[in-house]
N, C-alpha and C. Protein backbone atom coordinates (compact mmCIF):
# COMPACT_ATOMS: atom_id res chain seq x y z
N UNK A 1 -34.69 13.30 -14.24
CA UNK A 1 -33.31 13.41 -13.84
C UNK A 1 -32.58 12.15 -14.29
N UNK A 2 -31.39 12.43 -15.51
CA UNK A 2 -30.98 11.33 -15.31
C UNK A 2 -29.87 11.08 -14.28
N UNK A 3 -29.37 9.12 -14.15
CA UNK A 3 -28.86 8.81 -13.51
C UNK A 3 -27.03 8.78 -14.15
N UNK A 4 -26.21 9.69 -13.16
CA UNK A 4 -25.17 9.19 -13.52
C UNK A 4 -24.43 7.68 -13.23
N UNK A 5 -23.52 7.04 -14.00
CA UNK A 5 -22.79 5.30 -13.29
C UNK A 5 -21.67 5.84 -12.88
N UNK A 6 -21.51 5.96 -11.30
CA UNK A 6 -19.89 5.49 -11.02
C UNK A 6 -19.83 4.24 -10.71
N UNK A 7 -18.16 3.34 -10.93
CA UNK A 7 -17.98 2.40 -11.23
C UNK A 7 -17.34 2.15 -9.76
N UNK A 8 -17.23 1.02 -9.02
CA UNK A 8 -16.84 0.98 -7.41
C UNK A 8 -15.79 -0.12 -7.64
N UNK A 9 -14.51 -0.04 -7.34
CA UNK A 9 -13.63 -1.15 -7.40
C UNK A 9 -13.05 -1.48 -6.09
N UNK A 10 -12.86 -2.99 -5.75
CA UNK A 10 -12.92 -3.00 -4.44
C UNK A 10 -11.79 -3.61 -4.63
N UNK A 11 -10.80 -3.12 -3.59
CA UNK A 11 -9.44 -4.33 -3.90
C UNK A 11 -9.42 -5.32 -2.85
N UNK A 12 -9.98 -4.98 -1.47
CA UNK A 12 -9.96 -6.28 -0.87
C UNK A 12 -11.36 -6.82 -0.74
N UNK A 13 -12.25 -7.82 -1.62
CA UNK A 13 -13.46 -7.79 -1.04
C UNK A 13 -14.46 -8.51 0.55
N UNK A 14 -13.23 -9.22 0.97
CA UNK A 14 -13.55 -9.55 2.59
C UNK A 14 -13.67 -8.11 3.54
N UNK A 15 -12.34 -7.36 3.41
CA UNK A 15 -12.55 -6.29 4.12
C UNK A 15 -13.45 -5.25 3.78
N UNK A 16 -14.02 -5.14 2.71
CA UNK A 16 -15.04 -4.50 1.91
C UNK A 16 -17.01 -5.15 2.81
N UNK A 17 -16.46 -7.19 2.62
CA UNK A 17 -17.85 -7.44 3.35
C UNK A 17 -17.65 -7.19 4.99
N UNK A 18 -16.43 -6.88 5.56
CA UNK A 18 -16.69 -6.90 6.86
C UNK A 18 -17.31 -5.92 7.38
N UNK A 19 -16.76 -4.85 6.72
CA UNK A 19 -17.12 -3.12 6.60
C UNK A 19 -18.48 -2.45 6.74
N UNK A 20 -19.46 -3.47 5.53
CA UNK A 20 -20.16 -3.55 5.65
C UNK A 20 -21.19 -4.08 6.66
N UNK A 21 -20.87 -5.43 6.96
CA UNK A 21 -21.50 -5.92 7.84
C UNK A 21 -21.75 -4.87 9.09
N UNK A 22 -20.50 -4.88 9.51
CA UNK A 22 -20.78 -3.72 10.85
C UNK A 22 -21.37 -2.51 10.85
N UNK A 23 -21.20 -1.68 9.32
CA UNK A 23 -22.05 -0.52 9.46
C UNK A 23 -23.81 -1.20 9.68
N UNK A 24 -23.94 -2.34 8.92
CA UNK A 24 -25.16 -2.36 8.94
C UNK A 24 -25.54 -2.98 10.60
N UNK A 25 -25.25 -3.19 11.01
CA UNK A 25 -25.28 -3.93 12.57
C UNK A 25 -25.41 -2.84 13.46
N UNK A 26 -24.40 -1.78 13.21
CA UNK A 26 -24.73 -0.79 14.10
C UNK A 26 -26.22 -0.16 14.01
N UNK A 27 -26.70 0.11 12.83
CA UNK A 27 -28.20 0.72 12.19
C UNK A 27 -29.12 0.23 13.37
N UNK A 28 -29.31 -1.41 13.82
CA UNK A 28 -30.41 -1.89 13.87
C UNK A 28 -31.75 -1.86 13.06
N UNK A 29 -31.77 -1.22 11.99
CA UNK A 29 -32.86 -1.36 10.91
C UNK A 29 -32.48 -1.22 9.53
N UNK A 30 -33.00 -1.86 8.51
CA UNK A 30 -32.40 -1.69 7.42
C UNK A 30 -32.48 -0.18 6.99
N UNK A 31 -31.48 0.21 5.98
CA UNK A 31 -31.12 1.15 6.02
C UNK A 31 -31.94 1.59 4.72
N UNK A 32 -31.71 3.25 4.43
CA UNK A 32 -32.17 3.83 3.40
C UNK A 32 -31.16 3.15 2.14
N UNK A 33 -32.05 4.23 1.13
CA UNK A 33 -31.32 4.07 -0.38
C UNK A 33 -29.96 4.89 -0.10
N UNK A 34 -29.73 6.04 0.33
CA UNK A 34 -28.67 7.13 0.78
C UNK A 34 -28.10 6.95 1.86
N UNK A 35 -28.79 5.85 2.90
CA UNK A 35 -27.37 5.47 4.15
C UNK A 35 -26.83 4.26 3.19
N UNK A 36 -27.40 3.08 2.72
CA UNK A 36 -26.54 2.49 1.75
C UNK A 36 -25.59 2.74 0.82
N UNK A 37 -26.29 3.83 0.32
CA UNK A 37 -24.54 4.41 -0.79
C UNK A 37 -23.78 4.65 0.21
N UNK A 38 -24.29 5.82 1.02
CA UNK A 38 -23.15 6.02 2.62
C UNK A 38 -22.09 4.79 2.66
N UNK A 39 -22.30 3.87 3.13
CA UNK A 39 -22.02 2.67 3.98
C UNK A 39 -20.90 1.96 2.44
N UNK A 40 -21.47 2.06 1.77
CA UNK A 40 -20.82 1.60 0.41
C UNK A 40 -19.41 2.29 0.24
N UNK A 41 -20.07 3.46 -0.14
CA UNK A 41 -18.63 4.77 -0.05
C UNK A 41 -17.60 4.36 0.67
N UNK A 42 -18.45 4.83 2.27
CA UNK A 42 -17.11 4.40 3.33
C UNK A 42 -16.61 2.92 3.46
N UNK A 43 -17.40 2.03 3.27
CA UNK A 43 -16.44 0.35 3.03
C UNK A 43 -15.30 0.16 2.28
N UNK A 44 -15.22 1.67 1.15
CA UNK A 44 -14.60 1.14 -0.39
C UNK A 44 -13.30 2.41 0.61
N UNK A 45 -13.44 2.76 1.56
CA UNK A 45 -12.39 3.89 2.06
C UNK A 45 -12.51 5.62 1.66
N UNK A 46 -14.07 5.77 1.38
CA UNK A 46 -14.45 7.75 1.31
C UNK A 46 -14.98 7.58 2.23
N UNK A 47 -15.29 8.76 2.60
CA UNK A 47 -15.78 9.46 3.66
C UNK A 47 -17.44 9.05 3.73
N UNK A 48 -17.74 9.62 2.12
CA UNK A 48 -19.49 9.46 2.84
C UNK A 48 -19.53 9.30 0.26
N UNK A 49 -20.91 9.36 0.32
CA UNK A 49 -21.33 8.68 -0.91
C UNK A 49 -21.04 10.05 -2.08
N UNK A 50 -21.00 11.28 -1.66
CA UNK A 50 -20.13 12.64 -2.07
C UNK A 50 -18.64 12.74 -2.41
N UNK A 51 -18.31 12.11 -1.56
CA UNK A 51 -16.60 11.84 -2.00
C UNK A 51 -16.13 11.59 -2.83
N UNK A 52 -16.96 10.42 -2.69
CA UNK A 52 -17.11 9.04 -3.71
C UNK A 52 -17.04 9.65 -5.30
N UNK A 53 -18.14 10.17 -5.21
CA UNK A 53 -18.98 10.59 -6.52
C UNK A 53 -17.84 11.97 -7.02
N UNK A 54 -17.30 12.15 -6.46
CA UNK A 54 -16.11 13.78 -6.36
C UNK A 54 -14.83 12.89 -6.87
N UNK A 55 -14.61 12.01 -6.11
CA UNK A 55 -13.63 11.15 -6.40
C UNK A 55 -13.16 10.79 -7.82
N UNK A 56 -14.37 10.09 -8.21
CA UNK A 56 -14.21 9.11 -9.17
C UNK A 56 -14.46 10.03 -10.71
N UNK A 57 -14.85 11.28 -10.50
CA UNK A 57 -15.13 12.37 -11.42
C UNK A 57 -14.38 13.18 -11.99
N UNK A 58 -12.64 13.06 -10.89
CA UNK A 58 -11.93 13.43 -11.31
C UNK A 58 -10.84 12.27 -11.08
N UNK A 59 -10.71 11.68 -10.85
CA UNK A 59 -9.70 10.65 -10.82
C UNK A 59 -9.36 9.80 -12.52
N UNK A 60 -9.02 9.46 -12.90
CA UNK A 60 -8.20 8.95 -14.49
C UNK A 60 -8.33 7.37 -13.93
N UNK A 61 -8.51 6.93 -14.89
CA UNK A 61 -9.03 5.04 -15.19
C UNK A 61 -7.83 4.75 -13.81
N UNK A 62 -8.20 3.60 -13.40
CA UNK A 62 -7.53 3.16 -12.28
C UNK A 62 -6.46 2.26 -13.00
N UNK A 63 -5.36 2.71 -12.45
CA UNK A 63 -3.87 1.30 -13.10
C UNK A 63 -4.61 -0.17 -12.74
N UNK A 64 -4.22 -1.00 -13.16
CA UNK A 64 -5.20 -2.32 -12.96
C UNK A 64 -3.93 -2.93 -12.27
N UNK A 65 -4.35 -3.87 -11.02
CA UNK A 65 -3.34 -4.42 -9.72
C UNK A 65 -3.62 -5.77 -10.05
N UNK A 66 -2.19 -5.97 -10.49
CA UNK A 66 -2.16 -7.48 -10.31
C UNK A 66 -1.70 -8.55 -9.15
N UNK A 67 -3.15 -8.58 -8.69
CA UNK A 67 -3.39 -9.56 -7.51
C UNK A 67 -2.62 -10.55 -7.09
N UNK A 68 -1.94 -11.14 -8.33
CA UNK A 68 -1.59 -12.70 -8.09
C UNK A 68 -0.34 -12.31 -7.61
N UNK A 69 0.56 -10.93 -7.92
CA UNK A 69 1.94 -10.90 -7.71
C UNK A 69 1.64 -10.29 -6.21
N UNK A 70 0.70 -9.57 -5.84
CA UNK A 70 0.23 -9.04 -4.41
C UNK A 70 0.63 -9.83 -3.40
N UNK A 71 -0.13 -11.09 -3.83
CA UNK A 71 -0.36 -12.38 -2.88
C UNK A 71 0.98 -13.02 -2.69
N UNK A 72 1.80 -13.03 -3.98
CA UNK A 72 3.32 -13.94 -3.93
C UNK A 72 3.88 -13.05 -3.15
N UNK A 73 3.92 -11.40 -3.59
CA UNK A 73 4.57 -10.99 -2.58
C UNK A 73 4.92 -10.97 -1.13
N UNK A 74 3.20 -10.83 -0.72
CA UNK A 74 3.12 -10.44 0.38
C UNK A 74 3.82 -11.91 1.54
N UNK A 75 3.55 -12.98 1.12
CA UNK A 75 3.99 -14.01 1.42
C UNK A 75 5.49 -13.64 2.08
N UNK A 76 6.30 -13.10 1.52
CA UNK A 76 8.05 -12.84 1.67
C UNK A 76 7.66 -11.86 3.32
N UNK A 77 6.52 -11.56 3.63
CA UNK A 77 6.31 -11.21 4.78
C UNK A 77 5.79 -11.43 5.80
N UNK A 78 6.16 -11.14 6.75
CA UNK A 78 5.93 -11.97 8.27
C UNK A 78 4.25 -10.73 8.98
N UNK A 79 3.81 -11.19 9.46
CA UNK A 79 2.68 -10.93 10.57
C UNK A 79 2.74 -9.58 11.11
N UNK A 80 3.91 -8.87 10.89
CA UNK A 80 4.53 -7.77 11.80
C UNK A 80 4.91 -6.46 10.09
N UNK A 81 4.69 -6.69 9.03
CA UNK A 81 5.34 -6.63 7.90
C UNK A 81 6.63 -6.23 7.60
N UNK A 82 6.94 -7.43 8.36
CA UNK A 82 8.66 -7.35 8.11
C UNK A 82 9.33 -8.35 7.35
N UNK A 83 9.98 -8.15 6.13
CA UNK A 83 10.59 -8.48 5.30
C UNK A 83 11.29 -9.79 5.58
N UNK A 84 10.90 -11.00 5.27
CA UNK A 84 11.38 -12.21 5.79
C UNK A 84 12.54 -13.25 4.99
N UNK A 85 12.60 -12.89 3.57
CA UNK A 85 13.36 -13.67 3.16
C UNK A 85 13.64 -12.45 1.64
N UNK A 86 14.42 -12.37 0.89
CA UNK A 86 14.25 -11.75 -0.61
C UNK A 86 13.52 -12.91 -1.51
N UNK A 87 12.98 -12.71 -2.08
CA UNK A 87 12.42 -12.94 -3.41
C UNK A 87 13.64 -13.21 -4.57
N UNK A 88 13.38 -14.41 -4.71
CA UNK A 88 14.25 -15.11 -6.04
C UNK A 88 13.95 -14.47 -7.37
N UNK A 89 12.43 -14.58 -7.43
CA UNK A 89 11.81 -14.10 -8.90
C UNK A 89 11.93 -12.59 -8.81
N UNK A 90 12.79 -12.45 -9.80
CA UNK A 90 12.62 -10.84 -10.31
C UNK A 90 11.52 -10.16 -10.32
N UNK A 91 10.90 -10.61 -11.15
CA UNK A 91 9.31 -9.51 -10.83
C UNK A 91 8.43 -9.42 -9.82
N UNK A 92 9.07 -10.35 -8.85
CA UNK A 92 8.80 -9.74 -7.12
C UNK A 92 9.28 -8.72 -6.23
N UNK A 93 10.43 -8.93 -6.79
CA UNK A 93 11.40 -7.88 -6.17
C UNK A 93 11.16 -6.29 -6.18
N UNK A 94 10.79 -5.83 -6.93
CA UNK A 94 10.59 -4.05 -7.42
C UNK A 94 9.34 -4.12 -6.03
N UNK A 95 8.19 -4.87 -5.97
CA UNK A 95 7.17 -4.35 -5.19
C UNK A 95 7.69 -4.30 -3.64
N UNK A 96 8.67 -5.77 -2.89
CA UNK A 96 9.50 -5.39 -2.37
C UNK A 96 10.20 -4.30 -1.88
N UNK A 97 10.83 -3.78 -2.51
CA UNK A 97 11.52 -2.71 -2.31
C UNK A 97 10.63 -1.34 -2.20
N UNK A 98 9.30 -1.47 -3.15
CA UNK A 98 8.07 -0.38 -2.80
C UNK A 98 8.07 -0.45 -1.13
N UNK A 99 7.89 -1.39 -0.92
CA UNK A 99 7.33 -1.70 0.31
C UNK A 99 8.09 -0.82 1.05
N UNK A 100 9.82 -1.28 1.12
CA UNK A 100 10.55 -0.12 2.18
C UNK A 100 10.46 0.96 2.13
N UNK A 101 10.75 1.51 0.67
CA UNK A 101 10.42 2.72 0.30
C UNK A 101 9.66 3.89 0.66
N UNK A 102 8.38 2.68 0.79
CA UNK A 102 7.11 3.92 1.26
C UNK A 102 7.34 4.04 2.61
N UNK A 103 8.20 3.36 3.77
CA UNK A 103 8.44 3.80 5.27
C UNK A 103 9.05 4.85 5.46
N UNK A 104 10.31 5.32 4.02
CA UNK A 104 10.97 5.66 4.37
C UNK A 104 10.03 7.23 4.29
N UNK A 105 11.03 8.48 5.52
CA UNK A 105 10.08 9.63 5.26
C UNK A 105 10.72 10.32 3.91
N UNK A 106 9.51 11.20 3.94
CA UNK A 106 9.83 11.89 2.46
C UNK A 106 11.05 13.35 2.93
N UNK A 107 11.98 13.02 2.21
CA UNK A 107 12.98 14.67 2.39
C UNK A 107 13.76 14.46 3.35
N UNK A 108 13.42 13.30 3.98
CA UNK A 108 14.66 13.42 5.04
C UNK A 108 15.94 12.34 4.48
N UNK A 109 16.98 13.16 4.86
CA UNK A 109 18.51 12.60 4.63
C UNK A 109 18.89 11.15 5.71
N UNK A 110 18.90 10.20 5.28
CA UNK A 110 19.68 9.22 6.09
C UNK A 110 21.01 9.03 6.40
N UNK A 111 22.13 9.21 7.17
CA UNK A 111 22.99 8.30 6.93
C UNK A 111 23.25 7.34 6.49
N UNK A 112 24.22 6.71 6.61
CA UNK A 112 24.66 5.09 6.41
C UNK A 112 24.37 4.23 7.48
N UNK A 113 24.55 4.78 8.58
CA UNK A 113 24.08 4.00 9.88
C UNK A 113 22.73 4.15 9.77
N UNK A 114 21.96 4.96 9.88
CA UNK A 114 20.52 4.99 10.21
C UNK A 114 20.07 4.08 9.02
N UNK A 115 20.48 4.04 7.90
CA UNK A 115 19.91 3.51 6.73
C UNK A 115 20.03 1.88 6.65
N UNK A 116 21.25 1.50 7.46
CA UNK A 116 21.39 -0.02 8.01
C UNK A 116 20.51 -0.62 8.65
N UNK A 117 20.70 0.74 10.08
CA UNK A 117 19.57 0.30 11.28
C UNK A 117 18.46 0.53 10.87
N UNK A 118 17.61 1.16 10.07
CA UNK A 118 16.43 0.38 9.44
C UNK A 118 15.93 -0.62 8.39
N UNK A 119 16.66 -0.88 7.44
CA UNK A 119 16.70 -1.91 6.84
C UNK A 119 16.99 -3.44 7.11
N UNK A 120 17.48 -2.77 8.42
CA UNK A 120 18.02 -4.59 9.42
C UNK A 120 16.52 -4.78 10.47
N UNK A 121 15.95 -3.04 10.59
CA UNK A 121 15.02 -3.76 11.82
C UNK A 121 13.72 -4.28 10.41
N UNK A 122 13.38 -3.68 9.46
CA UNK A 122 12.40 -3.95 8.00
C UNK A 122 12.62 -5.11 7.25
N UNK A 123 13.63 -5.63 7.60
CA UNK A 123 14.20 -7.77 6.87
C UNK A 123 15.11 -8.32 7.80
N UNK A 124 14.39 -9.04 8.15
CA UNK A 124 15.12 -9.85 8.75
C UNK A 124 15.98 -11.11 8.26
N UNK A 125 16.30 -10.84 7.28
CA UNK A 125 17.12 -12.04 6.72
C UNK A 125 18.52 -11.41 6.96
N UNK A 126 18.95 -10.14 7.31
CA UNK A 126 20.27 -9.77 7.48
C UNK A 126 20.98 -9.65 6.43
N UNK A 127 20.61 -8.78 5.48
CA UNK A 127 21.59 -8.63 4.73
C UNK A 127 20.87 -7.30 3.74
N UNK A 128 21.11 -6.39 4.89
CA UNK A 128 20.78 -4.84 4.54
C UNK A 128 21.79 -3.92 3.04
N UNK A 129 22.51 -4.48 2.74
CA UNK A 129 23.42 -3.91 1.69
C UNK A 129 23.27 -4.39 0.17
N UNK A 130 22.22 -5.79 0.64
CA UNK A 130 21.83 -5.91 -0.57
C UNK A 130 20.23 -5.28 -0.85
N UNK A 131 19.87 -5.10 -0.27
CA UNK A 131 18.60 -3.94 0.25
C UNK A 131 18.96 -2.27 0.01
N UNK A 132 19.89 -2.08 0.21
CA UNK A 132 20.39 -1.00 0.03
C UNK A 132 20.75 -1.10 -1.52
N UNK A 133 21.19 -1.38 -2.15
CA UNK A 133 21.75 -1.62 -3.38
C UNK A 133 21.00 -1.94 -4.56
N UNK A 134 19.70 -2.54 -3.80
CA UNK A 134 18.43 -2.52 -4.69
C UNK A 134 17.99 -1.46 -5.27
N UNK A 135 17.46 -0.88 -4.15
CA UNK A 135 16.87 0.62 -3.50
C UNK A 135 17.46 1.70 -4.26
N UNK A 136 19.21 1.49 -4.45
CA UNK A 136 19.57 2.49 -5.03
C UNK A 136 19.78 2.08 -6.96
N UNK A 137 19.48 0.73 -6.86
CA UNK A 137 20.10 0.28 -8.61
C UNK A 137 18.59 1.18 -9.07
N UNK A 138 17.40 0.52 -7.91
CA UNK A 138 16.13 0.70 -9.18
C UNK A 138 15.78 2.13 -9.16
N UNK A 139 16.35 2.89 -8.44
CA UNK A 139 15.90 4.45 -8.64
C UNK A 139 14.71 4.77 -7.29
N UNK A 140 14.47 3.66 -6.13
CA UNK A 140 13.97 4.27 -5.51
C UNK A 140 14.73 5.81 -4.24
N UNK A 141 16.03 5.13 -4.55
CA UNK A 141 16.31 6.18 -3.25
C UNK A 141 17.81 6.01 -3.80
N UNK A 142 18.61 7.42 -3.69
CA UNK A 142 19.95 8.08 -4.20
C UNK A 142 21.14 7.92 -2.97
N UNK A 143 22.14 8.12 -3.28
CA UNK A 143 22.67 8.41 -2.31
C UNK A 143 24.31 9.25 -2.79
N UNK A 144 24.74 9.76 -2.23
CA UNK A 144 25.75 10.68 -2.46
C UNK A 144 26.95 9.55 -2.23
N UNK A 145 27.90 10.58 -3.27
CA UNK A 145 28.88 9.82 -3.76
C UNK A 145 29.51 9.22 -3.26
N UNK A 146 29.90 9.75 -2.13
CA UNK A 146 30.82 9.11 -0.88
C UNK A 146 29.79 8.06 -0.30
N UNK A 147 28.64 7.87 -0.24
CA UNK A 147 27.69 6.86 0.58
C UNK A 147 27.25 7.08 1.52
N UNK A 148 27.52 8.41 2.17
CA UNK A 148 27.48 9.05 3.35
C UNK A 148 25.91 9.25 3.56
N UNK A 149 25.03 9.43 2.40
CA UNK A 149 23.94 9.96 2.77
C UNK A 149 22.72 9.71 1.93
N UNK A 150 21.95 9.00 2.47
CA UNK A 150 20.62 8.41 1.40
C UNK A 150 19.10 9.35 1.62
N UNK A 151 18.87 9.34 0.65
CA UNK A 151 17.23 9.71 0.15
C UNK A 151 16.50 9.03 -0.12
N UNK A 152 15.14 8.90 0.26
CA UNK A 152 14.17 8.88 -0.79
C UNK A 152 13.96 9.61 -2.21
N UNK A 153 13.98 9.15 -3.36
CA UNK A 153 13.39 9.86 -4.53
C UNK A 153 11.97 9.39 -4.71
N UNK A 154 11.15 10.85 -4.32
CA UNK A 154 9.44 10.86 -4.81
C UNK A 154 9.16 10.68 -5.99
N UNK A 155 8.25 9.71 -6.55
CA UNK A 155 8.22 9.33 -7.66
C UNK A 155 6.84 8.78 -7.18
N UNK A 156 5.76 8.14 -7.91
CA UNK A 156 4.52 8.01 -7.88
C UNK A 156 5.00 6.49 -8.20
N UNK A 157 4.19 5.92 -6.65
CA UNK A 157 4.31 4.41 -6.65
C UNK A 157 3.29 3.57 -7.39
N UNK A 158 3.42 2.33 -7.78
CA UNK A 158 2.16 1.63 -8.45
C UNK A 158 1.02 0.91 -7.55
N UNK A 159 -0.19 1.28 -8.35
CA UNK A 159 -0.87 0.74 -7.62
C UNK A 159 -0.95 -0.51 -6.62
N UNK A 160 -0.37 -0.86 -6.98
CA UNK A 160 -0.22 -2.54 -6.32
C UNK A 160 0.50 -2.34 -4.65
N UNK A 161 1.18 -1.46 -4.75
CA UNK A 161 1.62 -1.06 -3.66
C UNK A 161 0.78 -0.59 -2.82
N UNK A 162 -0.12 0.25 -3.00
CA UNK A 162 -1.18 0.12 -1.69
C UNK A 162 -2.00 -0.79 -1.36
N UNK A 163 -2.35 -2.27 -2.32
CA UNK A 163 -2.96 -3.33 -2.04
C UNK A 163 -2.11 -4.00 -1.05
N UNK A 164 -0.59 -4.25 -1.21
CA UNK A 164 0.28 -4.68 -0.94
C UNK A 164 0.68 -4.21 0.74
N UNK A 165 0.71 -3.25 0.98
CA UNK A 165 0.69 -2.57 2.05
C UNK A 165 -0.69 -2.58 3.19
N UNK A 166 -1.60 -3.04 2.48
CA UNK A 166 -3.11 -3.28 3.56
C UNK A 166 -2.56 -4.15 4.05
N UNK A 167 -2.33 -5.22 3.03
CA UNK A 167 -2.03 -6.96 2.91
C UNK A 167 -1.03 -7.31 4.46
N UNK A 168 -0.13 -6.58 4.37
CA UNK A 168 1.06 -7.06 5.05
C UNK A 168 1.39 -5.83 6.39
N UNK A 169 -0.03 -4.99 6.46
CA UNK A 169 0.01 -4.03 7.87
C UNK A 169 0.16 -5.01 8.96
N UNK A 170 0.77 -4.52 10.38
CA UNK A 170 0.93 -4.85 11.49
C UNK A 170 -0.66 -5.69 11.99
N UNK A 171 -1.42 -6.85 12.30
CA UNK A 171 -2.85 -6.72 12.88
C UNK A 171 -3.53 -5.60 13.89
N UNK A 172 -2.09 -5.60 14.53
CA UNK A 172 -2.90 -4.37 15.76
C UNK A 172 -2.71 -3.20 15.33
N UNK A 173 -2.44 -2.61 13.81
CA UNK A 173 -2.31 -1.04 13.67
C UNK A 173 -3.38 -1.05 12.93
């Protein structure tokens, strides 16, 4: 029988060794060859070492995440991941604005008020219109002519954005 290679990419690797650690702690004995892939699988976020292998069989080369802008980013955020200051450097800014983006729900219509009152409670630097204006220059989210009413536009976010989003979750969620 031969062996197939799937390739395992880990984007955070602390939370990857913590993951581990505890599955193996719970065991009390070292584990098999097949609870190890197990334990592997689920550290990297599948279900079990099947997923995995299902996963990665049909999934297309992974976009490659650049870490270093992850880290600058995530910085512009506070403990709670709330938006603490804007970003000077341009090529911070787009992941930024991922960030609100992905809170917002999919299909539902905002007002102008509701679209304030969340962008004021998501940055706290106070100044939701330039947040708004982002949002709508870069094509994440539309809004009708009069201003009366904002969207999300679904569009397939970049990878970096779900590194970005572990990074800067609430601790207690």
């Amino acid at each position: 029988m031969s062996r197939q290679i799937h390739s395992l990419m880990v984007a955070d690797l602390s939370a990857f060794a913590r993951t581990m650690r505890d599955q193996i702690g719970r065991l009390g004995a070292l584990p098999s060859h097949v609870e190890m892939l197990n334990m592997l699988a689920r550290a990297a976020g599948f279900r079990n070492y099947q997923h995995f292998k299902a996963a990665s069989a049909e999934a297309p080369p992974a976009e490659p995440v650049d870490l270093v802008l992850v880290e600058k980013v995530s910085r512009h955020f506070d403990a709670e991941g709330v938006l603490l200051r804007w970003p000077a450097r341009r090529s911070q800014q787009p992941l930024c604005l991922w960030a609100l983006w992905s809170r917002m729900e999919t299909g539902r219509d905002y007002s102008d008020a509701d679209n304030t009152r969340l962008l004021n409670a998501w940055a706290s630097f106070g100044d939701h219109a330039l947040l708004r204006r982002a949002l709508v220059d870069m094509g994440y989210v539309a809004r009708t002519s009069d201003g009366r009413i904002y969207r999300r536009i679904e569009q397939k976010p970049p990878a970096a954005l779900s590194v970005l989003l572990k990074r800067i979750a609430p601790q207690g969620a």
